[in-house]
Protein backbone atom coordinates (compact mmCIF):
# COMPACT_ATOMS: atom_id res chain seq x y z
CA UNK A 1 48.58 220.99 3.66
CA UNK A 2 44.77 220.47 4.82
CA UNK A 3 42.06 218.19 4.96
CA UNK A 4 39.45 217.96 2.79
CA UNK A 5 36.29 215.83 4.08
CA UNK A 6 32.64 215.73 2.62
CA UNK A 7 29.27 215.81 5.00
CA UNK A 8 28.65 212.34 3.83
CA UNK A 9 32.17 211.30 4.62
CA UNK A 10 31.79 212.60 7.92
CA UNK A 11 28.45 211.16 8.40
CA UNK A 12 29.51 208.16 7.81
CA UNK A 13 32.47 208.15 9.84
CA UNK A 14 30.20 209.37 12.72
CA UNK A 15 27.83 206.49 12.45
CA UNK A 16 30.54 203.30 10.77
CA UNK A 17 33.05 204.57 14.39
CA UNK A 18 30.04 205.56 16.80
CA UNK A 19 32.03 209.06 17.46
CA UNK A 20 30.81 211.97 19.84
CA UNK A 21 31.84 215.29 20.52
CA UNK A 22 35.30 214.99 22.03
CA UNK A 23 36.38 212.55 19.82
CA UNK A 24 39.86 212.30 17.66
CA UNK A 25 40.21 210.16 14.42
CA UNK A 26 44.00 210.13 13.53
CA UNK A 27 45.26 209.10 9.62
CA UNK A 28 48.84 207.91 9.82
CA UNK A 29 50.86 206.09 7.46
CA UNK A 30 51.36 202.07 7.51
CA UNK A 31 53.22 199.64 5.41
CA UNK A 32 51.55 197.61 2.93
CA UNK A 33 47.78 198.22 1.72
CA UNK A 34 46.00 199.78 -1.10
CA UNK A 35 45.16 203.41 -1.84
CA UNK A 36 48.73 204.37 -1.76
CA UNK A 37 50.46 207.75 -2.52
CA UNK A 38 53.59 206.27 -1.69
CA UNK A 39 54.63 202.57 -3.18
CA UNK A 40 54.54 200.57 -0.01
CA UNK A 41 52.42 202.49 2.09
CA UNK A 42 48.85 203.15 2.74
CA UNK A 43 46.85 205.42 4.43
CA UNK A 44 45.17 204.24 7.99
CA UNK A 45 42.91 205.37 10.71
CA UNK A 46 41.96 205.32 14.51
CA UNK A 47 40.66 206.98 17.16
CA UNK A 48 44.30 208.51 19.12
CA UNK A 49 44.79 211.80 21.12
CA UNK A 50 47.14 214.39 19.27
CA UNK A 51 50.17 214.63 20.78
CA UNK A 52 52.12 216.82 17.69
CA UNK A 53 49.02 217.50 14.92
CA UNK A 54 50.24 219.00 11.69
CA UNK A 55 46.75 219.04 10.32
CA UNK A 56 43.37 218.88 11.39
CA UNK A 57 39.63 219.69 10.83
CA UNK A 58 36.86 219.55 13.38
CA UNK A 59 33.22 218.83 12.52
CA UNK A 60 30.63 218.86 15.70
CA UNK A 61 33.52 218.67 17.94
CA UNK A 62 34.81 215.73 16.14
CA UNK A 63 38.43 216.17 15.55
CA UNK A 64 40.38 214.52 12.39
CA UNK A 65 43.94 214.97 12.44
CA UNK A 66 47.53 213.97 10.94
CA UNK A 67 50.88 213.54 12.73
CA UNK A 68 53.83 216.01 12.56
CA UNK A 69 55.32 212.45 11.32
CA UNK A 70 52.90 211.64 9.06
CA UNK A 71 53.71 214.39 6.69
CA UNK A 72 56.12 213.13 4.52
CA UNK A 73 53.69 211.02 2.98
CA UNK A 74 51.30 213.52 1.97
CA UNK A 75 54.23 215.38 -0.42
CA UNK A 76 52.65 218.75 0.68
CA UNK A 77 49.55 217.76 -1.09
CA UNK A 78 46.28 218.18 1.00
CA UNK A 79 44.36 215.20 1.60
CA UNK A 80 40.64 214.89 0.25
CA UNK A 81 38.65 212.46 1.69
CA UNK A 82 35.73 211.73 -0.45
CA UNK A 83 32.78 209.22 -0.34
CA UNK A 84 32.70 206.93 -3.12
CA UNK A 85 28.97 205.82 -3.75
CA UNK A 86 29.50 202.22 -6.05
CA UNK A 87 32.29 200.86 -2.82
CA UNK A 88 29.93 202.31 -0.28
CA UNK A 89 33.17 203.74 1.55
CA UNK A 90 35.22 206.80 1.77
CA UNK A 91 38.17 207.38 -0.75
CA UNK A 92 41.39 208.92 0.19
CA UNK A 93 42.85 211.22 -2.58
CA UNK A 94 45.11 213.74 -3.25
CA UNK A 95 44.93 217.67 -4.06
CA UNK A 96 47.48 219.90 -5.30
């Protein structure tokens, strides 16, 4: 399992979060929501520390990370986090 995330995902991140070097982004799982893999559950974001990271990718010392508990979700798929130009936003999907 590994993330997948664009320049122009990042930038925006970077800019949308006002992030420096140093910082962590995590994606865990919540209840409810839309872009699910899972019925009932929905992908979410903030800025947390690691404390047991399963997967993560660093751009200019920018860390984004999932959760040892988090996994499940993900079905052993990586997660591709795209920019999708008509919402203006980044899109979460999935990659075998």
């Amino acid at each position: 399992m590994k993330i997948e995330m664009s320049d122009k995902v990042f930038q925006w991140y970077k800019e949308e979060l006002a992030l420096n070097r140093g910082d962590c982004i995590r994606f865990y799982i919540r209840y409810g929501g839309f872009n699910s893999f899972v019925k009932g559950f929905s992908l979410g974001m903030n800025k947390d520390l690691p404390e047991q990271s399963h997967t993560k990718i660093e751009k200019d010392g920018i860390t984004f990370y999932i959760e040892d508990c988090d996994t499940w979700y993900f079905d052993n798929k990586d997660l591709v986090v795209k920019f999708n130009e008509k919402l203006g936003e980044p899109e979460f999907l999935q990659a075998v």
